[in-house]
N, C-alpha and C. Protein backbone atom coordinates (compact mmCIF):
# COMPACT_ATOMS: atom_id res chain seq x y z
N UNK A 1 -21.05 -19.46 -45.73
CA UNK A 1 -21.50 -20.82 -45.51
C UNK A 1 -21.99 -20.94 -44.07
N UNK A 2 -23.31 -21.64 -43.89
CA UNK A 2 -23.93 -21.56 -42.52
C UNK A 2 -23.05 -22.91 -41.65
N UNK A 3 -22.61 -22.63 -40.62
CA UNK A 3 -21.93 -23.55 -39.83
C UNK A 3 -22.94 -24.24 -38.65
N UNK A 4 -22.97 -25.47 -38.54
CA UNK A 4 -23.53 -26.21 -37.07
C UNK A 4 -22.97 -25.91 -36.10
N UNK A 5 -23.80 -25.22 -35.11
CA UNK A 5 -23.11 -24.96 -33.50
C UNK A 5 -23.16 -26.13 -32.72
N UNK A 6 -22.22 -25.67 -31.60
CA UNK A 6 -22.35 -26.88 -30.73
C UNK A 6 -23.84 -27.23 -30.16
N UNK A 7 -24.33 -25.64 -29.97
CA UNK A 7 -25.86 -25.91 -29.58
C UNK A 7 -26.70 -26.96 -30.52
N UNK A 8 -26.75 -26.63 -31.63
CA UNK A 8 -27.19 -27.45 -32.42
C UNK A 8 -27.07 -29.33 -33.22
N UNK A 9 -25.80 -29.16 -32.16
CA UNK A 9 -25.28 -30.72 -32.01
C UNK A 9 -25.98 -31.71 -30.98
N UNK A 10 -25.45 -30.64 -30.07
CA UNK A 10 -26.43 -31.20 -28.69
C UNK A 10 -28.26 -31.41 -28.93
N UNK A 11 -28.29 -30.54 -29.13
CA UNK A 11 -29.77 -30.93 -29.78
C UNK A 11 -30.12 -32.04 -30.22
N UNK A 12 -29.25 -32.39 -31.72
CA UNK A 12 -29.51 -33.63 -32.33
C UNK A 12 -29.05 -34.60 -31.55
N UNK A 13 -28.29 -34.58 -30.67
CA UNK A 13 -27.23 -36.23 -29.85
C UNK A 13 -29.28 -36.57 -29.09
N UNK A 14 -29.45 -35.42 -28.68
CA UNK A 14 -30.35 -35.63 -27.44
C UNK A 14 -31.43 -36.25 -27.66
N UNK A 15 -32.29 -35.95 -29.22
CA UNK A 15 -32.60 -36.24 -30.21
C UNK A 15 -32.95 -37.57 -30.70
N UNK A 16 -31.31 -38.10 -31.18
CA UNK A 16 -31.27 -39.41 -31.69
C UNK A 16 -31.58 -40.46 -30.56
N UNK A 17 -30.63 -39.69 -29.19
CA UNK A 17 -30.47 -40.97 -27.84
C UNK A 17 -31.50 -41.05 -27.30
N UNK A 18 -32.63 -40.14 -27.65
CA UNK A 18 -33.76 -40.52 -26.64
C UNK A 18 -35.07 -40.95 -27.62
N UNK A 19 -34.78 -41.95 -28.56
CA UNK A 19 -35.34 -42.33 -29.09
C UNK A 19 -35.73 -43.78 -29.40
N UNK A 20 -37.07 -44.41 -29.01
CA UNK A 20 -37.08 -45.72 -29.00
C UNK A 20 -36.93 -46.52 -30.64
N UNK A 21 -36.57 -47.45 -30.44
CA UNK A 21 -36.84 -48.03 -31.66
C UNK A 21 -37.44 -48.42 -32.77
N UNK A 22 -38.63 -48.28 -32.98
CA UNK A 22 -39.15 -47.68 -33.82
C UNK A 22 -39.36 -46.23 -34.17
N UNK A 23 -39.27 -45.15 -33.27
CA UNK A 23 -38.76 -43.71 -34.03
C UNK A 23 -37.17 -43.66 -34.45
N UNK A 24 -36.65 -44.79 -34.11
CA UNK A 24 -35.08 -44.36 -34.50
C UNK A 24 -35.31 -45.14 -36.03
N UNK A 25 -36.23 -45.85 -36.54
CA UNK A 25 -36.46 -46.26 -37.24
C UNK A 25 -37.17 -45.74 -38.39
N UNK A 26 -38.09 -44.32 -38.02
CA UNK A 26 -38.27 -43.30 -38.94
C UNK A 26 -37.56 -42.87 -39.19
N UNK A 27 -36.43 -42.06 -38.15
CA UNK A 27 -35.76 -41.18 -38.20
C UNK A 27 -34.56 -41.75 -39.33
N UNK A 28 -34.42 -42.79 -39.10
CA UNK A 28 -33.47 -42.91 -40.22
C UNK A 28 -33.68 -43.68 -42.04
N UNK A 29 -35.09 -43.65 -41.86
CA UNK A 29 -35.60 -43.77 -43.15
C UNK A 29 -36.03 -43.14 -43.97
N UNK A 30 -35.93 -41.55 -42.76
CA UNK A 30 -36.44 -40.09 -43.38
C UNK A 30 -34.50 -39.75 -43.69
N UNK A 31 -33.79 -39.48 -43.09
CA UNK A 31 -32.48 -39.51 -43.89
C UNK A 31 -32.12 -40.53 -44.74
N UNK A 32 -32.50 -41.43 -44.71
CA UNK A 32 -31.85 -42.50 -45.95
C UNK A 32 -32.44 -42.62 -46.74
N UNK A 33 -33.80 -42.02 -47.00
CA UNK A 33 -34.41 -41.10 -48.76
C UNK A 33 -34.03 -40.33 -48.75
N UNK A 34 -33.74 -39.36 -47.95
CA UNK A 34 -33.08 -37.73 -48.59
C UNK A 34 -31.67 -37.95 -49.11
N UNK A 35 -30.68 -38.95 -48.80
CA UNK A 35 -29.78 -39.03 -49.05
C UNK A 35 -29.21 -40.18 -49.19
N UNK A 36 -29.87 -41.28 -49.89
CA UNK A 36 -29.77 -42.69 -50.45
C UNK A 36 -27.63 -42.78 -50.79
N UNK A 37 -27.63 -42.07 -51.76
CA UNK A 37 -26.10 -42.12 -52.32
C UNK A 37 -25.26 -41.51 -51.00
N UNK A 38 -25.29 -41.25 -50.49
CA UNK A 38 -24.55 -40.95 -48.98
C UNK A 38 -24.70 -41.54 -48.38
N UNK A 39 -25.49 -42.54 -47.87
CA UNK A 39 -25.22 -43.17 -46.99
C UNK A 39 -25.25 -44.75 -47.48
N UNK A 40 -25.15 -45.09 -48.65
CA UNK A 40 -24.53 -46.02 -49.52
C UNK A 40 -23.03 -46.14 -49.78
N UNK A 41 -22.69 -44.66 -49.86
CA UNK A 41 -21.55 -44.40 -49.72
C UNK A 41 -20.70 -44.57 -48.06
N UNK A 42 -21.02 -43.81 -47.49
CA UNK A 42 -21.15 -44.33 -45.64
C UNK A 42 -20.79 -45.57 -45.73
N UNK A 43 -22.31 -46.74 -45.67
CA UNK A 43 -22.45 -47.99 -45.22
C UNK A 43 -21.39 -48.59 -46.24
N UNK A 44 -20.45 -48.97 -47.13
CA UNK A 44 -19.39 -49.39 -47.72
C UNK A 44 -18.10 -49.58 -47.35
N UNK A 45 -17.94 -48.55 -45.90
CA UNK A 45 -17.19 -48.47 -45.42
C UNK A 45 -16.64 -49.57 -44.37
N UNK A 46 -17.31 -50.72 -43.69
CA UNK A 46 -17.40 -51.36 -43.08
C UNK A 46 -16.84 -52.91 -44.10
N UNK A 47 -17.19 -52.73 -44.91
CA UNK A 47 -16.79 -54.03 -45.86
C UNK A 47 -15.47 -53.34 -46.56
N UNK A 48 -15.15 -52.16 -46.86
CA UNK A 48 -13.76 -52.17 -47.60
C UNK A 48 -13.27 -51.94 -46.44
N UNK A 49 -13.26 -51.32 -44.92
CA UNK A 49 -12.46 -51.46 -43.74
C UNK A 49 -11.79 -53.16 -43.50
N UNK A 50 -13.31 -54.34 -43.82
CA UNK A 50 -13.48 -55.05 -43.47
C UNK A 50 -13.42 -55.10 -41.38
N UNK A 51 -14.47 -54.36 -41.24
CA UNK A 51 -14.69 -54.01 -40.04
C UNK A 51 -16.18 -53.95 -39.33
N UNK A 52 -16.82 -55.09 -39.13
CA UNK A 52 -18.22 -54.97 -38.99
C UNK A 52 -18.81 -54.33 -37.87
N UNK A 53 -17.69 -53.63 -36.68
CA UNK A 53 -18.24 -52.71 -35.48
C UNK A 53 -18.67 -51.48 -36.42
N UNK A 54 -18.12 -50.90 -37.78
CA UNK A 54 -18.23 -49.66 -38.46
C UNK A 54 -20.03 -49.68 -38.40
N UNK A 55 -20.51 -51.21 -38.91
CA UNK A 55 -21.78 -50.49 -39.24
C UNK A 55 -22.57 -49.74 -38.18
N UNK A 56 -23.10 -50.31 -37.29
CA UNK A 56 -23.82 -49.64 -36.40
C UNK A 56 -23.52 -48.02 -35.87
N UNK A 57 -22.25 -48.16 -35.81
CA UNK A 57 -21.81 -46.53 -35.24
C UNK A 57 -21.77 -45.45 -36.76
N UNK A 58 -21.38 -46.37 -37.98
CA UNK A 58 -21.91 -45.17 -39.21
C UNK A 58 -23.18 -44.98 -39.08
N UNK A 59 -24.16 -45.96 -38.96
CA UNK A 59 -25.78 -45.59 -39.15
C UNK A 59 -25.97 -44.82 -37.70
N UNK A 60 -25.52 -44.95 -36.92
CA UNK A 60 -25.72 -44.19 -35.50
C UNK A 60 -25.38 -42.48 -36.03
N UNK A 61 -24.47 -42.15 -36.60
CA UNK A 61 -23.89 -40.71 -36.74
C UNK A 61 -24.03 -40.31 -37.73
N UNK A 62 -24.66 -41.23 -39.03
CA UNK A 62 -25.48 -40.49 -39.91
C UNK A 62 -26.65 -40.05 -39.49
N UNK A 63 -27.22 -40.54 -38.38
CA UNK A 63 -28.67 -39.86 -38.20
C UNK A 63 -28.31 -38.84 -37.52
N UNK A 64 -27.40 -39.00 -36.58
CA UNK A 64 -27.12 -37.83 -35.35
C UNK A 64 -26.22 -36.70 -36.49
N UNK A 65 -25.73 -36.73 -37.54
CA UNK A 65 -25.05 -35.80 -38.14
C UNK A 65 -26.06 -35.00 -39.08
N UNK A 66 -27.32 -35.68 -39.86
CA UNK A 66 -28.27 -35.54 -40.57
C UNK A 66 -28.84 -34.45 -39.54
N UNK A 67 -29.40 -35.04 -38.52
CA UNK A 67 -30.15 -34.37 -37.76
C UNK A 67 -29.46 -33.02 -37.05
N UNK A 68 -27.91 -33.22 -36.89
CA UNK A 68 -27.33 -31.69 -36.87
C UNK A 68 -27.48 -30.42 -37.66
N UNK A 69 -27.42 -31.02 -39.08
CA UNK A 69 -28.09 -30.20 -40.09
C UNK A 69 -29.50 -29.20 -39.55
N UNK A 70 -30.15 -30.51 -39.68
CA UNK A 70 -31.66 -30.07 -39.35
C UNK A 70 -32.13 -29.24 -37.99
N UNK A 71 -31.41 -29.77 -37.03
CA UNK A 71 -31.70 -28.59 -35.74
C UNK A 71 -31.02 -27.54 -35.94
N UNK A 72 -30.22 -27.11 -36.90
CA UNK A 72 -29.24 -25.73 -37.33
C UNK A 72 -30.48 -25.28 -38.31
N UNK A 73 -31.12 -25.92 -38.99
CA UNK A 73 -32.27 -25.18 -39.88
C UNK A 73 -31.77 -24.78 -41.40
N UNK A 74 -30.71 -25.78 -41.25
CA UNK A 74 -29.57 -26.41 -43.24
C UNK A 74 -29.97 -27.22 -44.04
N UNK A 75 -30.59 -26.73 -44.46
CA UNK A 75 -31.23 -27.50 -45.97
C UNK A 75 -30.57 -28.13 -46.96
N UNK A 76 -30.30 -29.48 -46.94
CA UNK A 76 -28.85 -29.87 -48.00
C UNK A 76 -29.41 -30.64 -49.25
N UNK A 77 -28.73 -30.31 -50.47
CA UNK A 77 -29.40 -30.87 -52.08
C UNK A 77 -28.97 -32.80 -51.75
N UNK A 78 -29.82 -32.87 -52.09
CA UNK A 78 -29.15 -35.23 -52.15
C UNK A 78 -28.11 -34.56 -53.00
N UNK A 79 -26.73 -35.41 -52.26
CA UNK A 79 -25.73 -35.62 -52.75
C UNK A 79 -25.47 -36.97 -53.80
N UNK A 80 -24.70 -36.79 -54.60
CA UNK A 80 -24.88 -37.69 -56.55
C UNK A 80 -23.39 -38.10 -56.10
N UNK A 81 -23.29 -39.28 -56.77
CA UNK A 81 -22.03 -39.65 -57.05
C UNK A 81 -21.01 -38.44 -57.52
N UNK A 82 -21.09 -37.93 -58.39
CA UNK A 82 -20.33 -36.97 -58.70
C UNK A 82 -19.36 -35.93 -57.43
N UNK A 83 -20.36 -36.07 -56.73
CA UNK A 83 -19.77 -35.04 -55.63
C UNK A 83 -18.68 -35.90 -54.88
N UNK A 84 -19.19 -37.25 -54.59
CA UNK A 84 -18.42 -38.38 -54.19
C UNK A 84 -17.37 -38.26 -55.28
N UNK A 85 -17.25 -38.01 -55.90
CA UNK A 85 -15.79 -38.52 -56.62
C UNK A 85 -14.91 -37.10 -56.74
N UNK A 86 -15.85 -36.33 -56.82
CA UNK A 86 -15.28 -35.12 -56.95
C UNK A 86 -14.08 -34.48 -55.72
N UNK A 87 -14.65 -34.97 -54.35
CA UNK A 87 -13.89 -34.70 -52.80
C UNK A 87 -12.97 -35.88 -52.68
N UNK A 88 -13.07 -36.91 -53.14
CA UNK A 88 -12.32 -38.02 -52.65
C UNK A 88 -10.84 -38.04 -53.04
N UNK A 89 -9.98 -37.56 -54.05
CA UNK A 89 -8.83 -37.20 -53.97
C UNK A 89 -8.97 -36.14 -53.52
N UNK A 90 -9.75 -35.06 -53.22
CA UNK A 90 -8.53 -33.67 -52.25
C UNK A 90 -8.58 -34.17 -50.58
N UNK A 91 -10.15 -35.25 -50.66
CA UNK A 91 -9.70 -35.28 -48.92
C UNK A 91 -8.91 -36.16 -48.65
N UNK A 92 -8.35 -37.45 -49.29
CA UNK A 92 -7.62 -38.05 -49.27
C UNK A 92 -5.77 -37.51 -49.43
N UNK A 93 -5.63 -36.40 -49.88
CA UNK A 93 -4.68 -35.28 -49.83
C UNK A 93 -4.81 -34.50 -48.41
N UNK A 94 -5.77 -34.34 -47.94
CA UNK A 94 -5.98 -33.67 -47.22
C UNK A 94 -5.66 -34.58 -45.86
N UNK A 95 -5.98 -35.88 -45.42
CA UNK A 95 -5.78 -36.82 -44.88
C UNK A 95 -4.33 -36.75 -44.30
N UNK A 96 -3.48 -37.24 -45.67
CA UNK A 96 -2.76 -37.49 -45.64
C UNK A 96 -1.83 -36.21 -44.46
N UNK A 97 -2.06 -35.03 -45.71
CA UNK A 97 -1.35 -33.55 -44.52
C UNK A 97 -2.00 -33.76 -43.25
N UNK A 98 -3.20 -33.93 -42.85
CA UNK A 98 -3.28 -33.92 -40.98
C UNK A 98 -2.35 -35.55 -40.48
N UNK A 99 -2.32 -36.43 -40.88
CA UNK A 99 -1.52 -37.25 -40.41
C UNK A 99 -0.23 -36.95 -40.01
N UNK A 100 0.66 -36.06 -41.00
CA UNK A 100 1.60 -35.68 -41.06
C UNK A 100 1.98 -34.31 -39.92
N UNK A 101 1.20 -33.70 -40.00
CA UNK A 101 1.26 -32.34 -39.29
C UNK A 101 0.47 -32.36 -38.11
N UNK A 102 -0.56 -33.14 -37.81
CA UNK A 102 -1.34 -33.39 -36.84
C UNK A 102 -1.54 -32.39 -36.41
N UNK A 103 -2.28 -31.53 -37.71
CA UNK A 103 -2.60 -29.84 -37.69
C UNK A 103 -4.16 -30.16 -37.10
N UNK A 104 -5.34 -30.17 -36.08
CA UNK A 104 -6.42 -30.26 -36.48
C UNK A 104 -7.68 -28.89 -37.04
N UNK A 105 -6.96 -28.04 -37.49
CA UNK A 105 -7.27 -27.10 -38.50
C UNK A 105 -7.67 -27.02 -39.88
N UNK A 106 -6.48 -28.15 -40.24
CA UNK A 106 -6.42 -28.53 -41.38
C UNK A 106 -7.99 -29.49 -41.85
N UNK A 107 -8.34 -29.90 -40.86
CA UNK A 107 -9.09 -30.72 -41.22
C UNK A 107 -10.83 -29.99 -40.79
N UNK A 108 -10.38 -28.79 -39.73
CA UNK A 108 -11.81 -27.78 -40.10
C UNK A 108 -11.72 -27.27 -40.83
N UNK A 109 -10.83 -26.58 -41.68
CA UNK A 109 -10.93 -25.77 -42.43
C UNK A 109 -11.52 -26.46 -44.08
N UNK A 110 -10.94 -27.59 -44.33
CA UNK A 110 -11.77 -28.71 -44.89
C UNK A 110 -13.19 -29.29 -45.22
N UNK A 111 -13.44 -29.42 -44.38
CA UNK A 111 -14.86 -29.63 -44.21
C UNK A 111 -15.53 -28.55 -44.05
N UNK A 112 -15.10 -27.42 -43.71
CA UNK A 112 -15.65 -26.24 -42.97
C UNK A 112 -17.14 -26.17 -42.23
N UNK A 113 -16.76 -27.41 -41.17
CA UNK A 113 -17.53 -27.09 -40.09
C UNK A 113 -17.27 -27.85 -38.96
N UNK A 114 -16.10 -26.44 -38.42
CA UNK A 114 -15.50 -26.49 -37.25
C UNK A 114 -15.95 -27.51 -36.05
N UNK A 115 -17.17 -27.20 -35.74
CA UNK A 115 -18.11 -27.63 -34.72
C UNK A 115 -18.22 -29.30 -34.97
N UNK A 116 -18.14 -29.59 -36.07
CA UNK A 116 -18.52 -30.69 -36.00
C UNK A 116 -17.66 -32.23 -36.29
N UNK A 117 -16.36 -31.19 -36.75
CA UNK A 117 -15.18 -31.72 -37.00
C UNK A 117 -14.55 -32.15 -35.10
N UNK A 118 -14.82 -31.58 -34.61
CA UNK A 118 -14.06 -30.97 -33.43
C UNK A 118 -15.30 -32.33 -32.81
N UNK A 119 -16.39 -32.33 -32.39
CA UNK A 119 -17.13 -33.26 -32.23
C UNK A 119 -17.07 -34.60 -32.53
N UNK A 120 -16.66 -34.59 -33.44
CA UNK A 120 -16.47 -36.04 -33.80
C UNK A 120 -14.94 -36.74 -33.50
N UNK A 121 -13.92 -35.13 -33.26
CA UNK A 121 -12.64 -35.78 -32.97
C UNK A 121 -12.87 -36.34 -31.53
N UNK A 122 -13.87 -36.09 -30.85
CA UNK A 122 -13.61 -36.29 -29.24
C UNK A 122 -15.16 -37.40 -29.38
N UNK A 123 -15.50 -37.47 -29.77
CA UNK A 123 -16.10 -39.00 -29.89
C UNK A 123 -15.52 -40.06 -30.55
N UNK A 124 -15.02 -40.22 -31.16
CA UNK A 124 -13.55 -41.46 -31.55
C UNK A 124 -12.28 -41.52 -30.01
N UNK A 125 -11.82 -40.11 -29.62
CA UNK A 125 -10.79 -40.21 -28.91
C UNK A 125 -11.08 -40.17 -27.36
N UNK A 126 -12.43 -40.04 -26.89
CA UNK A 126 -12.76 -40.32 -25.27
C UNK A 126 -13.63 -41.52 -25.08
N UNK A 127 -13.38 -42.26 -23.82
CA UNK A 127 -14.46 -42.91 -23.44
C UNK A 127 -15.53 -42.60 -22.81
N UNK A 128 -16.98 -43.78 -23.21
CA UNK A 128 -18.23 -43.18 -22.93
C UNK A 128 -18.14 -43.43 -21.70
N UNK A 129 -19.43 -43.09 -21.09
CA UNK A 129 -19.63 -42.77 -19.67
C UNK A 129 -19.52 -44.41 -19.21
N UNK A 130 -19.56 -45.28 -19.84
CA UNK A 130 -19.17 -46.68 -19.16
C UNK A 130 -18.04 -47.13 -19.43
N UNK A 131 -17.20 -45.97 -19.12
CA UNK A 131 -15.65 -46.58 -19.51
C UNK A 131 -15.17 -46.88 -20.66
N UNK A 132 -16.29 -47.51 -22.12
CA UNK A 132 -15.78 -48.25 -23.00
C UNK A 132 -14.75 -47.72 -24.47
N UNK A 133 -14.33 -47.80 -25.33
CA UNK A 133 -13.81 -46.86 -26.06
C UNK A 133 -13.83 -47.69 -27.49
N UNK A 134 -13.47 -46.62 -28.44
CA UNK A 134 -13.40 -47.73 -30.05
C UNK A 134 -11.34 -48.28 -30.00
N UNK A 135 -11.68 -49.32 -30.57
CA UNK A 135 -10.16 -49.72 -30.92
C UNK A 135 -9.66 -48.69 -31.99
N UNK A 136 -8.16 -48.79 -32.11
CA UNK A 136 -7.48 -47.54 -32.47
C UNK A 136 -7.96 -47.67 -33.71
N UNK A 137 -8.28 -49.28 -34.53
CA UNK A 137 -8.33 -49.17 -35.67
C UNK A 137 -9.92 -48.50 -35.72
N UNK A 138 -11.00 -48.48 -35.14
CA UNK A 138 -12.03 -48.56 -35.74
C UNK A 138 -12.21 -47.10 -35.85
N UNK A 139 -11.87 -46.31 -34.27
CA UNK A 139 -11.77 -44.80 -34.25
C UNK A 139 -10.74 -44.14 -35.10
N UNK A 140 -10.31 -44.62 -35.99
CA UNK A 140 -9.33 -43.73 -37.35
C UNK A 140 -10.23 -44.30 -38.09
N UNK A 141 -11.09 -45.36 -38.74
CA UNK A 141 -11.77 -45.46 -39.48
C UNK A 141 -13.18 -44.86 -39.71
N UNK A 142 -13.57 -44.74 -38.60
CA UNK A 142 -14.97 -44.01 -37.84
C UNK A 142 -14.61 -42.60 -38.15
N UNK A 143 -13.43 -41.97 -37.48
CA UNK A 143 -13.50 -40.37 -38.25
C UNK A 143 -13.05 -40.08 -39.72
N UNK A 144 -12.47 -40.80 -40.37
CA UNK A 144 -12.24 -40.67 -41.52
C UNK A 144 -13.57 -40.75 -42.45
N UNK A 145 -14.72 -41.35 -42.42
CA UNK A 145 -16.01 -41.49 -42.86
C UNK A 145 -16.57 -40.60 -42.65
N UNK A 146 -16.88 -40.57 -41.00
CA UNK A 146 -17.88 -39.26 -40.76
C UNK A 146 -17.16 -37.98 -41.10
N UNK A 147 -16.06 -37.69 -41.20
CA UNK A 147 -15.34 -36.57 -41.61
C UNK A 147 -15.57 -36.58 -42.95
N UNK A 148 -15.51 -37.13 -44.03
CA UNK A 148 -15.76 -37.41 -45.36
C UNK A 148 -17.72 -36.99 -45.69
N UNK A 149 -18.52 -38.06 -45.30
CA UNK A 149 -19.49 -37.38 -45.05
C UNK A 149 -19.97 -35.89 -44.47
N UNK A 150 -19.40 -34.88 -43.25
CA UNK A 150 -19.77 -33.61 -42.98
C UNK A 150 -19.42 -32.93 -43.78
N UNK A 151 -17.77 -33.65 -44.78
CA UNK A 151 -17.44 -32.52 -45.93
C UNK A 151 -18.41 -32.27 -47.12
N UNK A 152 -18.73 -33.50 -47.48
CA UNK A 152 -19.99 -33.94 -48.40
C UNK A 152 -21.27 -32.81 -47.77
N UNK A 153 -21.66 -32.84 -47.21
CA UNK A 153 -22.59 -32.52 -46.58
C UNK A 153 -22.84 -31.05 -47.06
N UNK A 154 -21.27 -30.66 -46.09
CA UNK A 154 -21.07 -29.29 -45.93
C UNK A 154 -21.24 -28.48 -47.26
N UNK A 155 -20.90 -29.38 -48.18
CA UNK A 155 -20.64 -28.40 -50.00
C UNK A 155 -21.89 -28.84 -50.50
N UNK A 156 -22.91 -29.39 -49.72
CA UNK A 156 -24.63 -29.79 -50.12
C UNK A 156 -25.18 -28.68 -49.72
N UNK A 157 -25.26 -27.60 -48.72
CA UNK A 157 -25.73 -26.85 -48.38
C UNK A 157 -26.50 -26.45 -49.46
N UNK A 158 -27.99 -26.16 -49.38
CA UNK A 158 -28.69 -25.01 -50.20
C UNK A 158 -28.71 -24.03 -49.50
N UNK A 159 -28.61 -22.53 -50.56
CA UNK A 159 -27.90 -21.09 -49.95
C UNK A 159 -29.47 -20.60 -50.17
């Protein structure tokens, strides 16, 4: 299975952030046809959180996670409901064991992609360069999604 490097993260952050508003506006209308049911799935998250800071930072890291793909040169099939239902009890099992063990292994080995698991744990848990940070609730809600999505993702790969 092809893994996202950090190189290839950085790429996409650099990517998404230096992009005015109307290209951030392609950019994410070219991922949200390739992958309509994912990020339907994503954006849902903010109303069953009942948490309306979720939306902007899910649509922010679906493009920057989409686009990780793409500067790695990972070609992924549109993900179907099916796949959605198919991960959602083992990662929700899976959840549960890193809570418990506060293994964070458990949760690359999962998704299996280290790089990006590990990325996203330190964007929920540091503050940005202006000091600011997510509340505890939103950053456990924020990685639990985007972690859910890279797993999705990750088992989209075309080989």
């Amino acid at each position: 299975m092809k893994h996202v490097s950090l190189a290839a993260i950085e790429r996409a952050i650099d990517v998404v952030d230096n992009l005015d508003d109307d290209q951030l506006e392609v950019i994410s209308e070219k991922y949200a046809t390739a992958q309509q049911i994912l990020l339907d799935y994503v954006m849902s998250a903010p109303t069953e959180y009942e948490n309306e800071e979720l939306e902007g930072l899910l649509l922010y890291y679906f493009c920057v996670i989409n686009e990780c793909f793409s500067q790695e040169g990972i070609t992924l099939r549109p993900i179907v409901e099916a796949d959605i239902d198919e991960l959602e009890e083992p990662y929700f099992d899976m959840l549960d064991q890193y809570f418990e063990e506060e293994d964070e292994e458990i949760l690359e080995s999962f998704c299996d992609q280290p790089e990006l698991a590990q990325f996203m744990a330190m964007e929920v848990s540091t503050e940005d360069e202006d000091g600011s940070s997510f509340s505890e609730d939103t950053a456990t809600q924020l990685f639990i999604v985007t972690l859910a999505m890279i797993s999705l993702m990750n088992r989209a790969i075309e080989a």
